[in-house]
Protein backbone atom coordinates (compact mmCIF):
# COMPACT_ATOMS: atom_id res chain seq x y z
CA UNK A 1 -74.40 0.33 86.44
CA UNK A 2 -73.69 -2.39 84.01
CA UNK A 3 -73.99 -0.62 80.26
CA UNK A 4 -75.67 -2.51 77.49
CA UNK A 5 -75.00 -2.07 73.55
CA UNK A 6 -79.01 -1.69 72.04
CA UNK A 7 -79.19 -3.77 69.03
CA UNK A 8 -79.39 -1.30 66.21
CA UNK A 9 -83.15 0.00 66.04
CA UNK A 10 -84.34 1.17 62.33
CA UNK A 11 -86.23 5.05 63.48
CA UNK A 12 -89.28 4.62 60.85
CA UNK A 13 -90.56 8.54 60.79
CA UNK A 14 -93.62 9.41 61.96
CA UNK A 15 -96.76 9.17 59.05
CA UNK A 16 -98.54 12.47 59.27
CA UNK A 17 -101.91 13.20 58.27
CA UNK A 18 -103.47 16.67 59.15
CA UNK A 19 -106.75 16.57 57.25
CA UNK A 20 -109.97 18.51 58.02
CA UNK A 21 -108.12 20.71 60.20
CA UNK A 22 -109.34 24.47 59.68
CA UNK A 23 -112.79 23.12 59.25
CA UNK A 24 -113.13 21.31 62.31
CA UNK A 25 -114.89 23.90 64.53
CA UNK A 26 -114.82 21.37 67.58
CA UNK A 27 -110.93 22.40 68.62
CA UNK A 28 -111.13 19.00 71.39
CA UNK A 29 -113.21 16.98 69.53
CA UNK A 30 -111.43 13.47 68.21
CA UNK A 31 -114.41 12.05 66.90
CA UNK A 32 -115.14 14.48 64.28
CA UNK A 33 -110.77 14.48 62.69
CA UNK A 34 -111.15 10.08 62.75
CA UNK A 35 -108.98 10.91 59.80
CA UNK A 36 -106.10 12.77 61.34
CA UNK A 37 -103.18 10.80 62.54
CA UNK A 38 -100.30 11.58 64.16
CA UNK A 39 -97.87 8.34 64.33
CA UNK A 40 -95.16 9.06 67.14
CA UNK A 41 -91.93 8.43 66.62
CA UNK A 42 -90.00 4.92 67.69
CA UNK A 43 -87.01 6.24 69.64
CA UNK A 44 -85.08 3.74 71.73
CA UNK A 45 -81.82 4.58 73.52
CA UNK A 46 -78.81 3.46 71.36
CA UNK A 47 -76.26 2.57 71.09
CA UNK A 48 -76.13 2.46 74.75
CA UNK A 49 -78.85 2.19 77.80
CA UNK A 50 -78.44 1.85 81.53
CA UNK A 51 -78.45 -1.94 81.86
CA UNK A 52 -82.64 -2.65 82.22
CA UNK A 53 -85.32 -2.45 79.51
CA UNK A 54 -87.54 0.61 79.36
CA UNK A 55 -91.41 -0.22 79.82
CA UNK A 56 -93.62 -1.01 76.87
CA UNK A 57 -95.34 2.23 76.05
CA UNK A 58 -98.72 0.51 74.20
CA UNK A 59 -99.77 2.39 71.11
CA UNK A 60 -102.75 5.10 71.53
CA UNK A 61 -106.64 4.94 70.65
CA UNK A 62 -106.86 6.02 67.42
CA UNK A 63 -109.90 7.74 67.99
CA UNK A 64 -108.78 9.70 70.87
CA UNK A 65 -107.67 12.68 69.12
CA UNK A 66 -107.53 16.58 70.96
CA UNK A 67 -106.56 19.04 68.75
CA UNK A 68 -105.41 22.11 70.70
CA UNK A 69 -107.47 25.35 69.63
CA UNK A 70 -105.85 28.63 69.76
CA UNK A 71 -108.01 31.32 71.85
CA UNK A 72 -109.60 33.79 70.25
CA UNK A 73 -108.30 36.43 72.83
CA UNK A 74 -104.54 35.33 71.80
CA UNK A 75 -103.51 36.05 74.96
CA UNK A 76 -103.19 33.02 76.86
CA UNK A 77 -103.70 29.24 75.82
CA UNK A 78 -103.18 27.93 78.89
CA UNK A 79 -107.36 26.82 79.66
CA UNK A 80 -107.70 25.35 76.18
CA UNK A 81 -104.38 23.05 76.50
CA UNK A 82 -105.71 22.30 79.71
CA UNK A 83 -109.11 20.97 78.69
CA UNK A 84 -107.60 19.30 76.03
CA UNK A 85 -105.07 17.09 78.02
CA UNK A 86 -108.46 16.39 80.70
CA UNK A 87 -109.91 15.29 77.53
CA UNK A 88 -107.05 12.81 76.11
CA UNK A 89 -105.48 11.27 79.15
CA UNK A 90 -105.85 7.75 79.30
CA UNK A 91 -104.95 6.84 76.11
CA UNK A 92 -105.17 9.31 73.48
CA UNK A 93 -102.56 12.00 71.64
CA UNK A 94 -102.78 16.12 72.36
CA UNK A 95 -101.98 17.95 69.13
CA UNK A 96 -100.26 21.01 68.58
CA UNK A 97 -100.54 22.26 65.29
CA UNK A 98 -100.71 26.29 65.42
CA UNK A 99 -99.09 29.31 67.48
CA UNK A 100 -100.23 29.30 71.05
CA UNK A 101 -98.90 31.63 74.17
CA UNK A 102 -99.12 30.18 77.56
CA UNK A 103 -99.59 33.09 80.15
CA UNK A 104 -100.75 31.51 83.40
CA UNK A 105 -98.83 28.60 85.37
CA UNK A 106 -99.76 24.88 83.34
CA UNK A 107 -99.80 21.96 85.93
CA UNK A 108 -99.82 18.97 83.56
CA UNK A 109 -98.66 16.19 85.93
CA UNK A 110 -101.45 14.04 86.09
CA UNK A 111 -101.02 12.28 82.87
CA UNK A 112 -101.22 8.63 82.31
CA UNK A 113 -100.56 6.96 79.10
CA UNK A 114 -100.54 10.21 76.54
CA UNK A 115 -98.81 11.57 73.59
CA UNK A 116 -98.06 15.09 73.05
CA UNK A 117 -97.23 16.28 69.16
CA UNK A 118 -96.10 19.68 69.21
CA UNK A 119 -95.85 20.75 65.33
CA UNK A 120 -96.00 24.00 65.82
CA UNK A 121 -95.32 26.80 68.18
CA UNK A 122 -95.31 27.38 72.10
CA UNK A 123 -94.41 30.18 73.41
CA UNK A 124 -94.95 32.11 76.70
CA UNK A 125 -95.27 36.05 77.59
CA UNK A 126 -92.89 38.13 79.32
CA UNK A 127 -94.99 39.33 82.02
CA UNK A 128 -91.65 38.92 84.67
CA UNK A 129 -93.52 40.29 87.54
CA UNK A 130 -96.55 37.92 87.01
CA UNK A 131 -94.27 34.82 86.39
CA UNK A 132 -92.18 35.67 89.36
CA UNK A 133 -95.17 35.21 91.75
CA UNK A 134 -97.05 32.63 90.06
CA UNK A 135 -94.85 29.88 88.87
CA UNK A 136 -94.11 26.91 90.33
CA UNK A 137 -91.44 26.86 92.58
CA UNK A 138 -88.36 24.26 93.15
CA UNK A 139 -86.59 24.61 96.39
CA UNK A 140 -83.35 23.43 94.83
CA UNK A 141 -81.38 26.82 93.33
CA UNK A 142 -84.32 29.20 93.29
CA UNK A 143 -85.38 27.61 90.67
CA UNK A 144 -88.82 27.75 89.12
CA UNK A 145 -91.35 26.67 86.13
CA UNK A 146 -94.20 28.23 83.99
CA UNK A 147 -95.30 24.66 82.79
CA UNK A 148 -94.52 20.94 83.47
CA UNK A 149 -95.12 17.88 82.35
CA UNK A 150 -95.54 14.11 84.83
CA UNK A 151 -96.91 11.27 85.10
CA UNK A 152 -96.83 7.48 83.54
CA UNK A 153 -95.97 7.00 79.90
CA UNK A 154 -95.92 10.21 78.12
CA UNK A 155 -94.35 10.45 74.84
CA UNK A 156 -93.59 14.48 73.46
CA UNK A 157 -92.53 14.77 70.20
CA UNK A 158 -92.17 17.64 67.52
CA UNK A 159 -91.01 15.42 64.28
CA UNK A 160 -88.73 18.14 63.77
CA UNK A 161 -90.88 20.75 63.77
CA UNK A 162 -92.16 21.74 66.97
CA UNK A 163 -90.70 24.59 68.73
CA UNK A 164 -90.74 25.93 72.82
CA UNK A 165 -89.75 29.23 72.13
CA UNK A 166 -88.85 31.00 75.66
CA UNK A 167 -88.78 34.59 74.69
CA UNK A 168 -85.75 34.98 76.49
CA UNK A 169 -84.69 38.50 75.76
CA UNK A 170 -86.66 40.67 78.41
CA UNK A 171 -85.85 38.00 81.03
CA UNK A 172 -81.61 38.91 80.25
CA UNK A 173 -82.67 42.14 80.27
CA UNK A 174 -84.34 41.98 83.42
CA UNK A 175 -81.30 39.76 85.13
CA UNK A 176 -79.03 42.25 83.87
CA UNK A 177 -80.53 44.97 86.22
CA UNK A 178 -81.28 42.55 88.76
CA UNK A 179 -78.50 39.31 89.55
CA UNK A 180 -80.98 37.92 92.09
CA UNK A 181 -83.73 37.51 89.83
CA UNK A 182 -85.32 34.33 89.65
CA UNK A 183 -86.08 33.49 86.39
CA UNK A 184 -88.06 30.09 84.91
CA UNK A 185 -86.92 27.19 83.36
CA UNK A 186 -88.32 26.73 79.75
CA UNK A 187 -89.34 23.02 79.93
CA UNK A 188 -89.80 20.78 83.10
CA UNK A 189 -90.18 16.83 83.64
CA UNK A 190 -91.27 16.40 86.66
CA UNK A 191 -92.45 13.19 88.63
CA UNK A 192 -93.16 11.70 84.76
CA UNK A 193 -92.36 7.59 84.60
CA UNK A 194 -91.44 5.78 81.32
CA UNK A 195 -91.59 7.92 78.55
CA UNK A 196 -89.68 10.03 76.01
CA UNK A 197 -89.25 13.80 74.40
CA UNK A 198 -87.93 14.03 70.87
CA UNK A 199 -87.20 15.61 67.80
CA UNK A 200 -88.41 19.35 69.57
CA UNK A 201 -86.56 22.70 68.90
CA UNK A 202 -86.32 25.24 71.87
CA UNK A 203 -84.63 28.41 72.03
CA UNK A 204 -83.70 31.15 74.23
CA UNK A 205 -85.46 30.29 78.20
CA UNK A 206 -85.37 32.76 80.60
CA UNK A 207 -82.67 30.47 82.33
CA UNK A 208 -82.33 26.33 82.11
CA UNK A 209 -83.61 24.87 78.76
CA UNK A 210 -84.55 21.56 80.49
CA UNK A 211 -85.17 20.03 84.46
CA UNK A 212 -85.82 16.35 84.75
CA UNK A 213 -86.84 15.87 88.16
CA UNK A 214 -88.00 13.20 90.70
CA UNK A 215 -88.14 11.16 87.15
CA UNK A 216 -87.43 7.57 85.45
CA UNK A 217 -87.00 5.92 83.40
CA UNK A 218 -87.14 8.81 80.26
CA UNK A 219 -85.36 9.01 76.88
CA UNK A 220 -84.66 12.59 75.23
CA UNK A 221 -83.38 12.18 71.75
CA UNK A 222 -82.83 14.66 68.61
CA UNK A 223 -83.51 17.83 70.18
CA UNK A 224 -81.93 21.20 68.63
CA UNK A 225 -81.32 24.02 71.51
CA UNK A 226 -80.17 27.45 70.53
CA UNK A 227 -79.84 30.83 72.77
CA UNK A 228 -78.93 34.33 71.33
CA UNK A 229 -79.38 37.60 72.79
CA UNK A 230 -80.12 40.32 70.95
CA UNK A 231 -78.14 43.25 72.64
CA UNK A 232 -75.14 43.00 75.40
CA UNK A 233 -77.15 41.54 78.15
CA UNK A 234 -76.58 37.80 77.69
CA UNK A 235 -78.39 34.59 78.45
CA UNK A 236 -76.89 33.65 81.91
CA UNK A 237 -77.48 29.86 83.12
CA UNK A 238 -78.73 28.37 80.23
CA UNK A 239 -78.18 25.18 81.08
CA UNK A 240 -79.08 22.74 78.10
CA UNK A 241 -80.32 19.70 80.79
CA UNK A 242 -80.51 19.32 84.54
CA UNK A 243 -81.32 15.84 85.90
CA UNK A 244 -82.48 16.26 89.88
CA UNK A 245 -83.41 13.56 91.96
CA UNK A 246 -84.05 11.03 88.59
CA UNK A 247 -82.84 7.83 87.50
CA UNK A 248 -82.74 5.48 84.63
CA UNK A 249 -83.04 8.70 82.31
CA UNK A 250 -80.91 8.79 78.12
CA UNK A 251 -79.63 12.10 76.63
CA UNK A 252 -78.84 11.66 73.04
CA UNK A 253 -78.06 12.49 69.35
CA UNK A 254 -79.11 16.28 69.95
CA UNK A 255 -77.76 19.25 69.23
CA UNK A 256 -77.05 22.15 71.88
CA UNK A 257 -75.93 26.13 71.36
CA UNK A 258 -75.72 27.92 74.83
CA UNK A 259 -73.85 29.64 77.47
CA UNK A 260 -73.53 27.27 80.52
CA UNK A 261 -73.65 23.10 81.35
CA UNK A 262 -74.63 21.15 78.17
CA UNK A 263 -75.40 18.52 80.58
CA UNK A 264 -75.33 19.11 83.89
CA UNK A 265 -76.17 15.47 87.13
CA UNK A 266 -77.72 17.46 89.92
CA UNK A 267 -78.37 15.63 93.38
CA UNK A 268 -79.59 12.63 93.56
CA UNK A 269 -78.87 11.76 89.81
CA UNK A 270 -78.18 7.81 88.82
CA UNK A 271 -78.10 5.10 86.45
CA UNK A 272 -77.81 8.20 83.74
CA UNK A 273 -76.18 7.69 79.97
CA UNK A 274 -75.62 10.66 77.83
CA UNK A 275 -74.73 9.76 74.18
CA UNK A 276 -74.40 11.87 70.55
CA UNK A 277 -74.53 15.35 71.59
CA UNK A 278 -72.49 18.35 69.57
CA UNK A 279 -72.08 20.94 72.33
CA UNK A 280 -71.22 24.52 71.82
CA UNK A 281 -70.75 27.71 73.90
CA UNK A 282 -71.49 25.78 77.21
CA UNK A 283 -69.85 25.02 79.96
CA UNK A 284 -69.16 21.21 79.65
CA UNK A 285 -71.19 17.90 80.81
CA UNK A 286 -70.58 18.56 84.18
CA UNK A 287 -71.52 16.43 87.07
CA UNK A 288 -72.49 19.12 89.79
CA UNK A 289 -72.08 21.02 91.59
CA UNK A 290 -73.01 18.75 94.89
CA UNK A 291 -72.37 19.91 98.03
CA UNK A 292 -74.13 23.10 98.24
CA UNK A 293 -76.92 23.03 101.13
CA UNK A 294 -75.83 22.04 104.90
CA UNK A 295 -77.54 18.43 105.85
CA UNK A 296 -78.24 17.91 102.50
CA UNK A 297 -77.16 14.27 101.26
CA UNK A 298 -75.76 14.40 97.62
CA UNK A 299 -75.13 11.81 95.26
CA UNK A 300 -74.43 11.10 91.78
CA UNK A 301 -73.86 7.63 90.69
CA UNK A 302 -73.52 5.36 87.48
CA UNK A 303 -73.28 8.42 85.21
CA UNK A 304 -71.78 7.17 81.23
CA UNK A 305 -70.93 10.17 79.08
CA UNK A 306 -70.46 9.37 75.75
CA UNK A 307 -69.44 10.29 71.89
CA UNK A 308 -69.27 14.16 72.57
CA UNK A 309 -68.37 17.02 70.73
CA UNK A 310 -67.66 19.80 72.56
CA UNK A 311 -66.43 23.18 71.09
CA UNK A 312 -65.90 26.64 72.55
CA UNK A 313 -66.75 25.63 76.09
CA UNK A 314 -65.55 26.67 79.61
CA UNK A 315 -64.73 22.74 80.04
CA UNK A 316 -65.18 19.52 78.16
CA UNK A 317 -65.73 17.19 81.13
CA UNK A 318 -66.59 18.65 84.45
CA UNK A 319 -66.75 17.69 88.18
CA UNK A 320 -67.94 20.28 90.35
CA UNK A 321 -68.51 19.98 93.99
CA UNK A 322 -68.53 22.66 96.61
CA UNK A 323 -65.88 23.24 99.73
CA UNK A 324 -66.77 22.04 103.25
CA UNK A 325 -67.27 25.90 104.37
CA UNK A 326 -70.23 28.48 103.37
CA UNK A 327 -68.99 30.02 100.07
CA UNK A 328 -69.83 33.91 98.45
CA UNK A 329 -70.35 32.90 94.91
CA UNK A 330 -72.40 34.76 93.26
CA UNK A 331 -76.15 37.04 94.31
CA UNK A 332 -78.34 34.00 93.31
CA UNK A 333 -75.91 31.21 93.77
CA UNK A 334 -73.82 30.63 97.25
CA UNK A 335 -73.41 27.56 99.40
CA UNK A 336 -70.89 24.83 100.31
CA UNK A 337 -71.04 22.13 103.76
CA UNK A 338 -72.61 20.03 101.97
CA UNK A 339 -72.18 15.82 102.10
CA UNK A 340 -72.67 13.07 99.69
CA UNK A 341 -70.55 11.19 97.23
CA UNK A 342 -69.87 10.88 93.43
CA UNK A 343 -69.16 7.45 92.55
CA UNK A 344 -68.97 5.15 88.84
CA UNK A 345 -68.25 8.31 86.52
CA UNK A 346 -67.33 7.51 83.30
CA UNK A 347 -66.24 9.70 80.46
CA UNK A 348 -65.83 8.25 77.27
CA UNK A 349 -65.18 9.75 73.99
CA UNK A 350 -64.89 13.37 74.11
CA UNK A 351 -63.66 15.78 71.05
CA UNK A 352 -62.46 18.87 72.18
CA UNK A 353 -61.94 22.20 70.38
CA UNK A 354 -61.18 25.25 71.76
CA UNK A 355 -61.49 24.48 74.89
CA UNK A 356 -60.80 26.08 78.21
CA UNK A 357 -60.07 22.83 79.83
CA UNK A 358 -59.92 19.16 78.22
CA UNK A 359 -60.88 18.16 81.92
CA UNK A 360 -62.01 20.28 85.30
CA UNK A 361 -62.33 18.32 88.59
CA UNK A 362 -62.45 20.59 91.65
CA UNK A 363 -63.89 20.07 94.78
CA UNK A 364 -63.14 23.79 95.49
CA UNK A 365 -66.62 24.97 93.18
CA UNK A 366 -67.81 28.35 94.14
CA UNK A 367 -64.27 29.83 95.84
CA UNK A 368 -61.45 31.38 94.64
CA UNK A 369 -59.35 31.40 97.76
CA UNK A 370 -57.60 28.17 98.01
CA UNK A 371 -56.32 28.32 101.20
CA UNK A 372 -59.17 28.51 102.59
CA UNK A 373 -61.05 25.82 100.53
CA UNK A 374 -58.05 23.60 101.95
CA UNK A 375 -58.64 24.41 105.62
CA UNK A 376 -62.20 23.68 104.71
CA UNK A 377 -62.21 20.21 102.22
CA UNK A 378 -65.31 19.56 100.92
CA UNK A 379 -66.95 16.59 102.38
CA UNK A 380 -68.46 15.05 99.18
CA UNK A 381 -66.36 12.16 98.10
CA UNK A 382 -65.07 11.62 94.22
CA UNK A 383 -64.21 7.40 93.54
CA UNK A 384 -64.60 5.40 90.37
CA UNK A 385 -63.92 8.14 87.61
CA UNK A 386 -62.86 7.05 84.41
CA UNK A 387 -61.68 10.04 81.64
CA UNK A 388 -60.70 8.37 78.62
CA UNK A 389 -60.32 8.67 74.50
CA UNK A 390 -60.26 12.42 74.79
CA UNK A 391 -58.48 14.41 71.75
CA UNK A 392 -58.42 17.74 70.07
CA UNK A 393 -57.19 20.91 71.38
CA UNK A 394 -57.73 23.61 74.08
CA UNK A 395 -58.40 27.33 73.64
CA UNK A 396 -55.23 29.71 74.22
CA UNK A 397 -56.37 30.65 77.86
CA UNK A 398 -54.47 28.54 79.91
CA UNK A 399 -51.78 27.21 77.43
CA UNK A 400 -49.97 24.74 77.67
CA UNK A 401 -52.04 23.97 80.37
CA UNK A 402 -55.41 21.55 79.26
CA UNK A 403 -56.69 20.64 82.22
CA UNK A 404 -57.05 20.25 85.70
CA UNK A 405 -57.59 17.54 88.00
CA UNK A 406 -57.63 19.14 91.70
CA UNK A 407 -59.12 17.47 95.25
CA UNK A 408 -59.21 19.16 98.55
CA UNK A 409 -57.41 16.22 100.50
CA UNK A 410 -56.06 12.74 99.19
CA UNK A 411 -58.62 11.00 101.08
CA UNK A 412 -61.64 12.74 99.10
CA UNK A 413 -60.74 11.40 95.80
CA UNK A 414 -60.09 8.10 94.97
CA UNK A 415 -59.29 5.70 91.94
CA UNK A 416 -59.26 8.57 89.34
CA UNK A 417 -57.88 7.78 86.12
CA UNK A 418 -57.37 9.30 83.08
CA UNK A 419 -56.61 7.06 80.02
CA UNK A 420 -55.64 7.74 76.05
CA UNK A 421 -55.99 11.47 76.64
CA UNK A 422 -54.43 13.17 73.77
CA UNK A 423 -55.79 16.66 73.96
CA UNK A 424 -52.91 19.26 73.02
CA UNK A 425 -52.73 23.48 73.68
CA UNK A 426 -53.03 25.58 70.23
CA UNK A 427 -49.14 26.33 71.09
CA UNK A 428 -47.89 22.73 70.12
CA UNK A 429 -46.04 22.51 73.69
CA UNK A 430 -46.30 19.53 75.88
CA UNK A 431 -49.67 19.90 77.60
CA UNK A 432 -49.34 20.13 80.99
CA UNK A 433 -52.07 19.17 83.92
CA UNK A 434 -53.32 20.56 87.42
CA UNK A 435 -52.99 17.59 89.22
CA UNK A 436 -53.71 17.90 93.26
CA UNK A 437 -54.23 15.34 95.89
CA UNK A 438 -54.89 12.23 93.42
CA UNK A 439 -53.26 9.39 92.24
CA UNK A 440 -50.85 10.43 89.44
CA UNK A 441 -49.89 6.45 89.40
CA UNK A 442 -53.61 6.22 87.78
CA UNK A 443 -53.17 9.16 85.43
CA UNK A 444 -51.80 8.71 81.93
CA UNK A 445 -51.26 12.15 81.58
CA UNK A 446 -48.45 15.01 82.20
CA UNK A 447 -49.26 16.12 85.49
CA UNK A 448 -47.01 19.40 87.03
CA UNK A 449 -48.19 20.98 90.72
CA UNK A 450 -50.99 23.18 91.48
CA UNK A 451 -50.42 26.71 91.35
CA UNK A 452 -51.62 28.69 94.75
């Protein structure tokens, strides 16, 4: 992947006009609100992009207005936001500008050429046992979605306003009592084409925040996530974003509170640039894991992380990949014997404070028993990774250790390097590093042997 350096963009916000809406009694009906307007924001990726031009998405019919009507009922949404997107594809803008619950699955991946401005509230009920039998379902980790969003050119915008709102709190509840529960993922791209989500707040999902799958060319910029629990059952696998089986897709300028990956390149994952993000609580941008299912094909390539902040996380940068043997993990996630390859990794720019690790690379994901990770090396491959400008310092856990760099055999990693890394342990020792089975030639950093 060949990075390019945007030409600064001036972001003109969005003109918004909301006249005539309470006595419109036509919820769907553009031609009677000619005078609303919603002007979507003009987000670009910057200041970098993954080497090709984004398509053209061509302004909307002015005309071609649907403002979404709450239901009377208030208990599910879900038919009126469905009319309303029959009603606008093809050209015209969905609006919504009130407090709606969705409460039945929401297949919105037939859109072509839309935008979606969600000013005010979305939320969804905690009806676990219905959700767990009527979502849509992802092979890949159990996973699973109450609503998603595909097609060609579809812009989804909040201005700052708009919130996804997961009610989270029964579903840690319910995980709590039951590890192997499979639990939905607040927000889902899937099989969209040239487009862009911005300026949204979401908080607490039942598990991910975000899945962009089987997706291109997509740019997600200024988004706030935030996850609390309420009691001592906590949001588990909150992942901020999961790219699967996507390419050509920007992260940026957003702002993420959780308790696992910030970031996290699934399978199939390339051509990827993640820019501007203040992570906190989470578990790194991690690439990974790979490796999990047997004859399954893995591979993450052209991946540019950079300008991170990353505070009070498990890791700061992450590789993850998964032994060459079946591995006991955990009830809903186990695996390992996988193949595939990680290749053109670059991390650049990464502030670190407190810290478990500055840096995590283990092809050993999932097991805690290294000898037999080492009788069984994972058979992903790790080549082309470049850490570099990293500073700050680690939490107390492993001081005066700040990081680890650690591959099952010499010739499953190659050309690592690790350049102007000047992350230091709260102590004030020397930091020290994990280094197994790669190049220390290629490492500019204080590397001592792995501990069995």
């Amino acid at each position: 992947m060949q990075l390019y350096r945007s030409i600064t963009f001036v972001f003109t916000p969005a003109i918004l006009t909301l006249a005539g809406l309470a006595s419109s009694s036509d919820a769907f009906d553009g031609q009677s609100r000619r005078g609303s307007h919603v002007d979507r924001p003009n987000i670009k990726p910057h200041p970098l992009h993954p080497g090709k031009q984004f398509p053209h998405s061509p302004p909307r019919d002015a005309s071609k207005y649907c403002f979404v009507k709450p239901s009377c009922s208030h208990i599910d949404d879900s038919p009126n936001i469905l009319e309303a997107f029959q009603r606008c594809n093809h050209g015209g803008t969905v609006v919504f500008d009130a407090t709606y619950i969705i409460a039945s699955p929401l297949d919105l991946t037939f859109l072509d050429r839309v935008d979606v401005a969600i000013l005010g509230t979305i939320g969804f009920n905690n009806n676990i046992s219905y959700w767990t039998e009527h979502s849509f379902k992802y092979e890949y980790q159990n996973s699973s979605a109450m609503w998603r969003f595909g097609g060609k050119d579809v812009n989804i915008y909040g201005l700052g306003d708009g919130l996804i709102d997961g009610n989270g709190q029964a579903w840690y509840d319910a995980f709590a009592a039951n590890p192997s529960l499979q639990r939905p993922i607040l927000f889902v791209l899937d099989g969209l084409h040239g487009g862009s989500v911005s300026g949204l707040q979401m908080k607490n999902p039942p598990m991910w925040f975000n899945f962009i799958a089987n997706s291109s060319e997509i740019v997600v910029s200024d988004i706030k996530l935030n996850v609390e629990s309420t009691n001592g059952n906590p949001a588990k696998n909150t992942d901020g974003w999961d790219t699967y089986r996507s390419d050509s897709i920007v992260l940026q300028d957003s702002i993420i509170n959780n308790g696992d990956d910030c970031v996290s390149f699934k399978p199939n994952s390339t051509n990827i640039v993640v820019q501007g993000l203040q992570c906190n609580g989470s578990h790194g941008i991690s690439v990974g894991s790979l490796g999990q299912y047997i004859n399954e094909f893995d591979i993450v390539e052209n991946v540019y992380v950079y300008n991170i902040s990353m505070s009070n996380a498990s890791d700061g940068a992450r590789i993850k990949v998964w032994p060459g043997s079946y591995t006991p993990f955990q009830p809903s996630l186990s695996g390992g014997g996988g193949s595939g390859y990680v290749m053109n990794v670059t991390y650049d720019g990464l502030y670190n404070s407190n810290n478990d690790w500055a840096i995590e690379l283990t092809q050993c994901y999932g097991s805690t028993n290294l000898t037999l990770c080492n009788e069984y090396p994972s058979n992903m491959t790790i080549s082309n990774v470049i850490f570099k400008n990293m500073w700050g310092t680690t939490s107390k856990k492993y001081d005066p250790k700040v990081g680890t760099l650690v591959c099952s055999t010499p010739s499953t990693c190659s050309n690592i390097r690790a350049q102007n890394i000047t992350v230091q342990p709260p102590s004030g020792k020397p930091a020290q590093w994990i280094c197994n089975n790669v190049n220390n030639t290629l490492l500019d950093i204080n590397c001592v042997a792995q501990e069995s």
